[in-house]
C-alpha atoms as a PDB file:
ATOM      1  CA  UNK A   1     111.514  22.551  89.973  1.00  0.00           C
ATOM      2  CA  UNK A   2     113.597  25.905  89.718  1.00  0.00           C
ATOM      3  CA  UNK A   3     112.003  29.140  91.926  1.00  0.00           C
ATOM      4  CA  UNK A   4     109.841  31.153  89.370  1.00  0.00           C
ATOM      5  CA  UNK A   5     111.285  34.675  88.923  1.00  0.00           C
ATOM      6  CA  UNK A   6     108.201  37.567  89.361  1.00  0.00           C
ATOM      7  CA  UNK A   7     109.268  41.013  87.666  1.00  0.00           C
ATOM      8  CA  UNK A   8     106.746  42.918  88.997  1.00  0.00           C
ATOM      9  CA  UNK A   9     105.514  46.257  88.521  1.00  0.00           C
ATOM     10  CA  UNK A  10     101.705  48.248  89.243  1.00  0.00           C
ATOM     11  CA  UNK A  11      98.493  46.891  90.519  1.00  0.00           C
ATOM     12  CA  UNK A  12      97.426  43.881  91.430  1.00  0.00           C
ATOM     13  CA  UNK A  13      98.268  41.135  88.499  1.00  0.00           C
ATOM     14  CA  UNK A  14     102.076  40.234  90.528  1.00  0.00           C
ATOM     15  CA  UNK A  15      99.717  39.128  93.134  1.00  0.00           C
ATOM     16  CA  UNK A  16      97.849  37.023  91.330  1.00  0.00           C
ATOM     17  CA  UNK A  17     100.678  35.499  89.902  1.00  0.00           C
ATOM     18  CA  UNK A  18     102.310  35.273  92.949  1.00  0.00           C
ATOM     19  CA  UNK A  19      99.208  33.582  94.418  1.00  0.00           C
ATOM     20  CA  UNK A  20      98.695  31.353  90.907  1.00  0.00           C
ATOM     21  CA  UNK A  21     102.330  30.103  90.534  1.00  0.00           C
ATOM     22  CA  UNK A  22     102.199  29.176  94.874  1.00  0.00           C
ATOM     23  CA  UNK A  23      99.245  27.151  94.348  1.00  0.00           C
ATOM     24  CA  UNK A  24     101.208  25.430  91.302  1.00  0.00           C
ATOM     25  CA  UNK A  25     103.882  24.623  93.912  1.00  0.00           C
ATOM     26  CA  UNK A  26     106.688  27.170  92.364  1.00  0.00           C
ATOM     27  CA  UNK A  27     108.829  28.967  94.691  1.00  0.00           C
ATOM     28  CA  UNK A  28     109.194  32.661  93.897  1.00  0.00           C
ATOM     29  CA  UNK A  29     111.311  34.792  93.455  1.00  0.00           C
ATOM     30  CA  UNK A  30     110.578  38.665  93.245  1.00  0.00           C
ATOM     31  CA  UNK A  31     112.459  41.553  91.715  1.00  0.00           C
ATOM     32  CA  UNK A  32     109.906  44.883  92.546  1.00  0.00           C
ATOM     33  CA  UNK A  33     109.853  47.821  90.300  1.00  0.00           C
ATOM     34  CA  UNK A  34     111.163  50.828  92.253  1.00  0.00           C
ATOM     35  CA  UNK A  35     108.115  53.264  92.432  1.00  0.00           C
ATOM     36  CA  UNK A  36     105.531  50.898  90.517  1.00  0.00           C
ATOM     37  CA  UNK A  37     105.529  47.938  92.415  1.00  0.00           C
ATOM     38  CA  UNK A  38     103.299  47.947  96.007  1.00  0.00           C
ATOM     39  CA  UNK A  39     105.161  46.705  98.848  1.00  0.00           C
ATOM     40  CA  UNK A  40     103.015  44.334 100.243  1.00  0.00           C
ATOM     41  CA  UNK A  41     104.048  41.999  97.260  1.00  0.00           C
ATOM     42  CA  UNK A  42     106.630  41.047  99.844  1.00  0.00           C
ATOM     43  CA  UNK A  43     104.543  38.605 101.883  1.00  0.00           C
ATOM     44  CA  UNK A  44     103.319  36.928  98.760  1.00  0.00           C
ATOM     45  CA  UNK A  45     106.733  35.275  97.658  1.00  0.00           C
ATOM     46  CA  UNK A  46     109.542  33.731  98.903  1.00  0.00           C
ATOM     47  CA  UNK A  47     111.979  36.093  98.113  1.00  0.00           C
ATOM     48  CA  UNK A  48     111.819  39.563  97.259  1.00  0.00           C
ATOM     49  CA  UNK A  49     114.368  42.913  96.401  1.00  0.00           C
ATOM     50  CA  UNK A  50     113.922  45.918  94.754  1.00  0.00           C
ATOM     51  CA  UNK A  51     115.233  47.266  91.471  1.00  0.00           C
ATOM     52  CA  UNK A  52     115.465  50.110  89.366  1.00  0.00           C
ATOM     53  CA  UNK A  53     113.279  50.001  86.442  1.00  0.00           C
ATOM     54  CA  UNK A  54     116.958  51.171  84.492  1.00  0.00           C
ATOM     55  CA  UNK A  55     119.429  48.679  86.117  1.00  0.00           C
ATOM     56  CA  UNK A  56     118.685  45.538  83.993  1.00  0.00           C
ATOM     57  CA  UNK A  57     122.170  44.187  85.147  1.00  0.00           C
ATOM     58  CA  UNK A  58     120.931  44.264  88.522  1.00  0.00           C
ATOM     59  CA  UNK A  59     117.904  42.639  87.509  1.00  0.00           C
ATOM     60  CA  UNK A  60     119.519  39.758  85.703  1.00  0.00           C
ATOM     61  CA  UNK A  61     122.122  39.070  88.790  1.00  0.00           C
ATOM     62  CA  UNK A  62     119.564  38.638  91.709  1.00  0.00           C
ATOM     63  CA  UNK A  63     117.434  36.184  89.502  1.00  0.00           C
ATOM     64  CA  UNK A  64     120.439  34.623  88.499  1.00  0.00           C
ATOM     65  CA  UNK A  65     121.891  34.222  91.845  1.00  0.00           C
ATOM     66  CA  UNK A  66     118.616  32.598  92.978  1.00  0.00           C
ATOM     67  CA  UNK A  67     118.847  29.932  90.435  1.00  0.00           C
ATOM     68  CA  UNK A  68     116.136  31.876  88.212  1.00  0.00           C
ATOM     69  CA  UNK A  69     115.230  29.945  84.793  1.00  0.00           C
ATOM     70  CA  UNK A  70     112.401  31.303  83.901  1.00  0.00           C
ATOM     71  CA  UNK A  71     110.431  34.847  84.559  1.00  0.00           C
ATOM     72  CA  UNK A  72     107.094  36.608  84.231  1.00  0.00           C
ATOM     73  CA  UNK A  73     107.084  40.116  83.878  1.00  0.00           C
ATOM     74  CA  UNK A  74     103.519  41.451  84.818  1.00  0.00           C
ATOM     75  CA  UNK A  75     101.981  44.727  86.414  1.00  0.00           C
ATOM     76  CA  UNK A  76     102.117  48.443  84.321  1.00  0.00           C
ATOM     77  CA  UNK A  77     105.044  50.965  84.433  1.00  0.00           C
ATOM     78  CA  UNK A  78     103.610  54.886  84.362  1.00  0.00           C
ATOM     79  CA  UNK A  79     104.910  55.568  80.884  1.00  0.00           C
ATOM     80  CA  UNK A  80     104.592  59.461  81.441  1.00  0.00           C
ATOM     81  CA  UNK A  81     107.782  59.048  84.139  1.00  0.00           C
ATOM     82  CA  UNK A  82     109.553  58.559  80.849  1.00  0.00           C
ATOM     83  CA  UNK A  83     108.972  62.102  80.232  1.00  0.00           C
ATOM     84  CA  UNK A  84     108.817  64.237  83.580  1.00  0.00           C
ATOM     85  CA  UNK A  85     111.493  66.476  83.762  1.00  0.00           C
ATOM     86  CA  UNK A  86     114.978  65.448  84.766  1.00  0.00           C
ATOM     87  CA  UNK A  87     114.189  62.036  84.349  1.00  0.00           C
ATOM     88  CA  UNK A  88     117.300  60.510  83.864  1.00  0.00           C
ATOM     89  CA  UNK A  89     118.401  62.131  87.297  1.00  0.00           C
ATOM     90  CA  UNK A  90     115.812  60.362  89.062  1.00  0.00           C
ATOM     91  CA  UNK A  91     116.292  57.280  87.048  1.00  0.00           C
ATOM     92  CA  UNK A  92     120.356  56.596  86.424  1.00  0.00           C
ATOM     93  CA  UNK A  93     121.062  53.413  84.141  1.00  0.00           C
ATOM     94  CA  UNK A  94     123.818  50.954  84.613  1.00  0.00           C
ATOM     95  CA  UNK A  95     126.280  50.076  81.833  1.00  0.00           C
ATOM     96  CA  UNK A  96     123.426  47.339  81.056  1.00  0.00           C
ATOM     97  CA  UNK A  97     120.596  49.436  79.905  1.00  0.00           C
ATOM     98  CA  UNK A  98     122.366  52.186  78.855  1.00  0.00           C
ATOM     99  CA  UNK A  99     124.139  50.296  76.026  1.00  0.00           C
ATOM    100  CA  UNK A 100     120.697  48.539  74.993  1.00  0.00           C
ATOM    101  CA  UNK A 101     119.129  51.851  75.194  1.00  0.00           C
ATOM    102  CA  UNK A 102     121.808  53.754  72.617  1.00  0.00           C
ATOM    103  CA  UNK A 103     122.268  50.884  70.703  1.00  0.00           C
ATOM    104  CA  UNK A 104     119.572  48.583  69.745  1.00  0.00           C
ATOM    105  CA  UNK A 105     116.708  50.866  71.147  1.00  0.00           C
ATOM    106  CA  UNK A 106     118.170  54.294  69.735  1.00  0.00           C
ATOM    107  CA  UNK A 107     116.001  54.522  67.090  1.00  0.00           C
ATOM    108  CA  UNK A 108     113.022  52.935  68.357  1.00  0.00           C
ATOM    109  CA  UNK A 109     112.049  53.247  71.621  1.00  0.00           C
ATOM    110  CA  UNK A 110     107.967  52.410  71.637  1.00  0.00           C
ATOM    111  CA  UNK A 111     107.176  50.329  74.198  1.00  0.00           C
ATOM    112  CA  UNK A 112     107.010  46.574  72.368  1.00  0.00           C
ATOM    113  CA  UNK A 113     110.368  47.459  71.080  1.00  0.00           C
ATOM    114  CA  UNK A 114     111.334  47.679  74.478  1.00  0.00           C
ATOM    115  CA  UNK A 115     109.547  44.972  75.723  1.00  0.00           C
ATOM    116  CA  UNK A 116     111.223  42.710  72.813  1.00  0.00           C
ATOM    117  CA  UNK A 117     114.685  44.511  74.057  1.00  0.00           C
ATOM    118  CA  UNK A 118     114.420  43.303  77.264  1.00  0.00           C
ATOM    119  CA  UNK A 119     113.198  39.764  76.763  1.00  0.00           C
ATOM    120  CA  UNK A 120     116.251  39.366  74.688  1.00  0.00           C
ATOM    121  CA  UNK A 121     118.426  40.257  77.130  1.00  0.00           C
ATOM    122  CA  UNK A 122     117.319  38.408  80.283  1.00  0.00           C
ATOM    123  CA  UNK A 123     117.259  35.236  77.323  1.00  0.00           C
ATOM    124  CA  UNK A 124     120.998  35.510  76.327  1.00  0.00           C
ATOM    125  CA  UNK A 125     121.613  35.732  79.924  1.00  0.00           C
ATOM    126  CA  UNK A 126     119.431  32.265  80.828  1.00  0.00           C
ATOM    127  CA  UNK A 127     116.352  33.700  82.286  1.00  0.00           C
ATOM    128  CA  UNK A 128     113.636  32.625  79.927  1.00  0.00           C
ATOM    129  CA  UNK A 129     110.406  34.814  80.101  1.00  0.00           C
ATOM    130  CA  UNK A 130     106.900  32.538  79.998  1.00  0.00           C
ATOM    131  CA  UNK A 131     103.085  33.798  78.892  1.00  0.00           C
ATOM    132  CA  UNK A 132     102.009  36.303  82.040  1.00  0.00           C
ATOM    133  CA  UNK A 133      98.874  34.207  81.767  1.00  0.00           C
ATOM    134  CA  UNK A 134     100.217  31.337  82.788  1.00  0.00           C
ATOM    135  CA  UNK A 135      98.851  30.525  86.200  1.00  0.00           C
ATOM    136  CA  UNK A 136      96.081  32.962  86.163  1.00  0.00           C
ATOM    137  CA  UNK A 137      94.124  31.364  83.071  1.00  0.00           C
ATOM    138  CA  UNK A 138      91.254  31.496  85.205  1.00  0.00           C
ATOM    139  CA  UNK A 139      90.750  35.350  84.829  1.00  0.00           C
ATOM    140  CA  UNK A 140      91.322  35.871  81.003  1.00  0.00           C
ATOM    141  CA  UNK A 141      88.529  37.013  79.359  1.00  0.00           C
ATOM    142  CA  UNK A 142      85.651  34.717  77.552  1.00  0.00           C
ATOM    143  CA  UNK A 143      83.941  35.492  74.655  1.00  0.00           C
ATOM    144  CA  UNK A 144      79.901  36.675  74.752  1.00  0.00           C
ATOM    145  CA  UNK A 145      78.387  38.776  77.682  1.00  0.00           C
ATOM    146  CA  UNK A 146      79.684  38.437  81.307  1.00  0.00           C
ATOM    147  CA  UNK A 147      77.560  40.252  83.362  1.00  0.00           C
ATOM    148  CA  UNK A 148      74.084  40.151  84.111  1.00  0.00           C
ATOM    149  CA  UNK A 149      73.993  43.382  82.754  1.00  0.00           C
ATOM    150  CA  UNK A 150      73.176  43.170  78.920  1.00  0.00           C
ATOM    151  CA  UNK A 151      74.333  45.247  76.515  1.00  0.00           C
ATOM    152  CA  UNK A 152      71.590  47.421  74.178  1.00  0.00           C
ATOM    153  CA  UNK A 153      71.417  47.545  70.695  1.00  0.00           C
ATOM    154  CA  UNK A 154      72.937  50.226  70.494  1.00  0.00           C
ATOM    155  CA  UNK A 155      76.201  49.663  72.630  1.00  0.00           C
ATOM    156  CA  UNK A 156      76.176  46.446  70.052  1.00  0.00           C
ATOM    157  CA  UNK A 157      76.522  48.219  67.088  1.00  0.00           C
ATOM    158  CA  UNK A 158      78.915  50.224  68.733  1.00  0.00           C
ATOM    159  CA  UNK A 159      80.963  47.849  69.443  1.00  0.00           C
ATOM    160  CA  UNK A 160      80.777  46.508  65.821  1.00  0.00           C
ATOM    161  CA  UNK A 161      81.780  49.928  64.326  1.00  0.00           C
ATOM    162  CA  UNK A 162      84.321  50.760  66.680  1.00  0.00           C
ATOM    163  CA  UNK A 163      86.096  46.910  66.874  1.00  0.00           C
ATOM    164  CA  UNK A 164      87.894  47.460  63.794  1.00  0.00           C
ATOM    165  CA  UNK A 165      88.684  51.654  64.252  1.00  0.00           C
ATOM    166  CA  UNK A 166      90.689  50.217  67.967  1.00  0.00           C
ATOM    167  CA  UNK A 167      92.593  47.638  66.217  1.00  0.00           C
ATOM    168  CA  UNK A 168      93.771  49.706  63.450  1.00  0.00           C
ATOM    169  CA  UNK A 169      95.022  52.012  66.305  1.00  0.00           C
ATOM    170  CA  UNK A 170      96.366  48.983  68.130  1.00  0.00           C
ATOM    171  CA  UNK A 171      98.466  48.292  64.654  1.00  0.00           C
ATOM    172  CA  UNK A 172      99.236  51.333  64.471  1.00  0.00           C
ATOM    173  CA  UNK A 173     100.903  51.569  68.004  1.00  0.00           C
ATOM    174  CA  UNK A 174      98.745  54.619  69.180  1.00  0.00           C
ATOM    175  CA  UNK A 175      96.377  53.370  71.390  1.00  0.00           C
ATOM    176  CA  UNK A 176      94.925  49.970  72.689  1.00  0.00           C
ATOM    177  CA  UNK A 177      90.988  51.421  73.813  1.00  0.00           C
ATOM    178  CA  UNK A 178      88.699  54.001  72.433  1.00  0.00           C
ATOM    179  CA  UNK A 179      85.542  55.811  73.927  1.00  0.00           C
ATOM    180  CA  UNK A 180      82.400  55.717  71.368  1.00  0.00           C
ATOM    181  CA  UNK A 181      78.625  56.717  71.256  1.00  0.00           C
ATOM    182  CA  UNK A 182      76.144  56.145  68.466  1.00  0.00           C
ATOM    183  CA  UNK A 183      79.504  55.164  66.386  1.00  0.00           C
ATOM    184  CA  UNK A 184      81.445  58.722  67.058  1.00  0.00           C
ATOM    185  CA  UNK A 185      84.792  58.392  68.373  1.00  0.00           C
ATOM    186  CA  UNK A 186      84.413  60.336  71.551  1.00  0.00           C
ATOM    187  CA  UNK A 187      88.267  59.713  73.049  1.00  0.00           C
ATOM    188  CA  UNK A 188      91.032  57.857  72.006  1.00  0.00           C
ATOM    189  CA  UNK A 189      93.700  56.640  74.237  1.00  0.00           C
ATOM    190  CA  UNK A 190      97.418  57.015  73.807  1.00  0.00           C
ATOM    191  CA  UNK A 191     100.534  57.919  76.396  1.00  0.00           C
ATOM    192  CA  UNK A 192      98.037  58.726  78.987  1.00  0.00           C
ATOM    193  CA  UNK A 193      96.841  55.081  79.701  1.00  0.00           C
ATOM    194  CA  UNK A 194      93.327  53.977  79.866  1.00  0.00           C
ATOM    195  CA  UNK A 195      92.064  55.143  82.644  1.00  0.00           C
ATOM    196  CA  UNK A 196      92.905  59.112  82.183  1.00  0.00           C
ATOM    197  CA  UNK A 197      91.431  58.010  78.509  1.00  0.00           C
ATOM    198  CA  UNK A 198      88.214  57.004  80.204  1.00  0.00           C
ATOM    199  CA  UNK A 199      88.128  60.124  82.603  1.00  0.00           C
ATOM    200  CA  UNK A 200      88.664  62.626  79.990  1.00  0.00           C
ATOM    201  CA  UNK A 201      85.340  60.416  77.841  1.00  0.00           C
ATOM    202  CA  UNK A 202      83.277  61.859  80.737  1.00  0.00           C
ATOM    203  CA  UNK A 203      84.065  65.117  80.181  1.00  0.00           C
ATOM    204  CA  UNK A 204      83.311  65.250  76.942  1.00  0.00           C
ATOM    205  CA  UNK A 205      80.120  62.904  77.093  1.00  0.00           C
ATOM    206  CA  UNK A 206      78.167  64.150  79.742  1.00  0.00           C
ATOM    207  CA  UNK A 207      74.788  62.477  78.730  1.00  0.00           C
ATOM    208  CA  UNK A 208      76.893  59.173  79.241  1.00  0.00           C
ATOM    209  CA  UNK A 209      75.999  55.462  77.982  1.00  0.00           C
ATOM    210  CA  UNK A 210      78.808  55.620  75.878  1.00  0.00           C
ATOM    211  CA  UNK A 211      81.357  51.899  75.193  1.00  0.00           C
ATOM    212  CA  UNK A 212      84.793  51.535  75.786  1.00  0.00           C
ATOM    213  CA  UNK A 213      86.503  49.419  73.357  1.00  0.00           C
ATOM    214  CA  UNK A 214      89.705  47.606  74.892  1.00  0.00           C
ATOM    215  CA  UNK A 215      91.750  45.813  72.288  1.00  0.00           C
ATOM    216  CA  UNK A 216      95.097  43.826  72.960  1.00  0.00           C
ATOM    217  CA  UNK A 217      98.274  45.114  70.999  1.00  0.00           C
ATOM    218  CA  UNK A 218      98.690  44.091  67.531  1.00  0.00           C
ATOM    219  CA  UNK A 219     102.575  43.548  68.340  1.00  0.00           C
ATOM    220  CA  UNK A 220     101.226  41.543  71.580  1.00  0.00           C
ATOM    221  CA  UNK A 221     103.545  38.719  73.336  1.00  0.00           C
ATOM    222  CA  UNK A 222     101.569  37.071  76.049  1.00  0.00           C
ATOM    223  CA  UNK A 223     105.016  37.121  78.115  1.00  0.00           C
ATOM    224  CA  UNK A 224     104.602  40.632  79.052  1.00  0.00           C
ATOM    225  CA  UNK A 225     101.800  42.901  77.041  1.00  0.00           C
ATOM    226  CA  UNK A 226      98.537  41.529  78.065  1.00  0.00           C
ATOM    227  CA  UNK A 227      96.087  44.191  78.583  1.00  0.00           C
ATOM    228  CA  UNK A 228      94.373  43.844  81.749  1.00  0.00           C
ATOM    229  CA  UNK A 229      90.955  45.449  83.597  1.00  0.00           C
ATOM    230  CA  UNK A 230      90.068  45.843  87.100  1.00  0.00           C
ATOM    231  CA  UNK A 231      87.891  47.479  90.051  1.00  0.00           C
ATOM    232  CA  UNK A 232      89.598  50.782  89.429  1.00  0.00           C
ATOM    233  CA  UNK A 233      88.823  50.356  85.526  1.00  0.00           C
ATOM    234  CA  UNK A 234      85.345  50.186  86.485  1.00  0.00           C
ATOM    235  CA  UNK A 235      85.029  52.596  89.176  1.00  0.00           C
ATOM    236  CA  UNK A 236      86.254  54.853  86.516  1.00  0.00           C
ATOM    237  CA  UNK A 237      83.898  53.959  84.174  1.00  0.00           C
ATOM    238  CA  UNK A 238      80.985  54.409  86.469  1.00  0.00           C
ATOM    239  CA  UNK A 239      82.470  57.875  87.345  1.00  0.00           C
ATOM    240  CA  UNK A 240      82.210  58.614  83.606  1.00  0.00           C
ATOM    241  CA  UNK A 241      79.074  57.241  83.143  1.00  0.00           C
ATOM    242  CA  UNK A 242      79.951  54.708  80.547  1.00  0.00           C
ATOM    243  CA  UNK A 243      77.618  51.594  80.057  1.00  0.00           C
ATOM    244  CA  UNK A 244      79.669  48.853  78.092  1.00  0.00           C
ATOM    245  CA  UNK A 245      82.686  47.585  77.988  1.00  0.00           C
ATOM    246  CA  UNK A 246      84.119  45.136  75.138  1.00  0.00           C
ATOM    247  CA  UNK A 247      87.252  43.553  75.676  1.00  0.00           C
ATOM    248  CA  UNK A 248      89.533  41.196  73.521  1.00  0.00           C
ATOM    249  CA  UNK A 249      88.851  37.935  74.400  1.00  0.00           C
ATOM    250  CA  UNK A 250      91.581  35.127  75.431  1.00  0.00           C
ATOM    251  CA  UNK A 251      93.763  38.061  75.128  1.00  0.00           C
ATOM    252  CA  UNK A 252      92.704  40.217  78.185  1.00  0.00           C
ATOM    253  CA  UNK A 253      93.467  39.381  81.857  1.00  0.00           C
ATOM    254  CA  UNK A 254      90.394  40.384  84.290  1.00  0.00           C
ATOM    255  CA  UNK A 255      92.270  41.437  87.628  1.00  0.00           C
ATOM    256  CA  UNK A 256      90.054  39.674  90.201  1.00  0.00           C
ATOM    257  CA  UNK A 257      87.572  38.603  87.608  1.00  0.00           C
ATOM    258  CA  UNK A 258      84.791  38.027  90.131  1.00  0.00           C
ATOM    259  CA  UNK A 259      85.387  41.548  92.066  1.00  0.00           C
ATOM    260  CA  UNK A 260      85.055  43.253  88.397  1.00  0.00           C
ATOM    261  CA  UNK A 261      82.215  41.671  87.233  1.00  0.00           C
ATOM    262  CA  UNK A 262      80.142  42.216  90.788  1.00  0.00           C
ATOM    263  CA  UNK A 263      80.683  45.279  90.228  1.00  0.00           C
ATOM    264  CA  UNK A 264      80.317  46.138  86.810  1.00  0.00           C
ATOM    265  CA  UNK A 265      76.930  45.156  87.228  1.00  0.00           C
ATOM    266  CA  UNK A 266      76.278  47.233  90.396  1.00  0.00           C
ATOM    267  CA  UNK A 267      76.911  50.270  88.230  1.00  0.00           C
ATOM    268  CA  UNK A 268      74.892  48.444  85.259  1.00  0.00           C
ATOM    269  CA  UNK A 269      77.441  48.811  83.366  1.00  0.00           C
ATOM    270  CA  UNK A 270      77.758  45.322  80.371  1.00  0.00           C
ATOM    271  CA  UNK A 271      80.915  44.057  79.932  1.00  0.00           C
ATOM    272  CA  UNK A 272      81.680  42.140  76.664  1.00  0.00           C
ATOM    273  CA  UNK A 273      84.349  39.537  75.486  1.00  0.00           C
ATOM    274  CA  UNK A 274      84.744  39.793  71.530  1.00  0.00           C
ATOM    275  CA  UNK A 275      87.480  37.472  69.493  1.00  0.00           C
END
């Protein structure tokens, strides 16, 4: 069997891919994500180098050299680097990803376009990209309540009202989650990311028990948009004083699924899986 090519980027889903695909018997091979990646990825795969998140040629040529077939992309990129200033000097393309990114992307450059982009370039190059999910089907998301920790009738209807208000954002391309008490929209995320979503829901709810609705992408591909949760998501939450949480289920990835729900029901906070 060819080595398994790991494109990884923030937090802890590379490792569980890393320590999903090993147990499968793959060989890996990882490319890190200058600045997102953690180093200590290194001792989880075979082989490891790291990359510019702008130098897709450089990408494509270590996975190709190690006999790479087939890929997973997982773990987030800070989409607000995009925008600090003078990013371009901090982040110089190669030939590679400058032409995609004045040619194909020049008019659209939201993140599944990218995403799409960059599939389709690894592709035409032989380096086929596989559902993210694939050897860590054990933490997606099931449907009904997960914790011991049961959500109220309130949080319920909630989550009702709001389901449909987070997917029309998802569709959209705003936002993926949403912050909402006794059916008022309290926060809404967009280029800040969840978690700043979640902190800034505190502020403005400061009598708490409010629901975070977490939906996955309307445009999602399971190769490389799959929305994920972890401790930090719910030390967050606790921090805010939130009480539920209802998450897309089979399309969400739990990071540590046992770690999150232990502790989600520490803080007595529910945690929900909806289809």
């Amino acid at each position: 069997m060819p080595p398994l090519g790991l494109i990884a980027g923030e937090g802890v889903f590379p490792f569980l891919v890393a320590r999903g695909a090993r147990s499968a018997g793959r060989r890996i091979v990882c490319i890190g994500l200058r600045g997102s990646a953690r180093p200590e990825i290194a001792a989880e795969v075979d082989e490891f180098r790291w990359v510019s998140i702008v130098r897709l040629g450089s990408w494509i040529r270590l996975l190709r050299r190690a006999g790479v077939s087939e890929a997973i992309m997982v773990g987030r990129v800070v989409k607000t680097t995009m925008y600090a200033r003078l990013a371009w000097l901090h982040n110089i393309p190669d030939l590679r990803t400058a032409r995609l990114w004045f040619t194909r992307l020049r008019r659209d450059k939201r993140p599944f376009a990218i995403l799409n982009a960059l599939a389709d370039t690894l592709e035409s190059e032989g380096i086929r990209l596989i559902d993210s999910t694939t050897y860590t089907q054990d933490q997606l998301v099931t449907p009904g309540v997960l914790t011991r920790t049961q959500p109220s009738a309130a949080q319920l209807e909630d989550a009702r009202h709001g389901w449909e208000l987070c997917r029309q954002l998802s569709r959209l391309d705003i936002g993926q989650s949403i912050a909402i008490k006794d059916k008022d929209v309290i926060a809404v995320e967009a280029l800040e990311g969840t978690n700043a979503m979640i902190e800034r829901a505190g502020q403005l709810c400061k009598t708490g028990g409010w629901t975070l609705i977490k939906v996955a992408n309307a445009h999602q591909d399971m190769r490389m948009d799959v929305p994920t949760v972890g401790v930090t998501t719910i030390e967050k939450l606790a921090a805010a004083r939130a009480a539920c949480v209802v998450l897309e289920a089979r399309k969400t990835t739990f990071l540590e699924r046992e770690k999150v729900i232990e502790l989600a029901d520490r803080h007595g906070i529910a945690i929900v899986g909806m289809a």
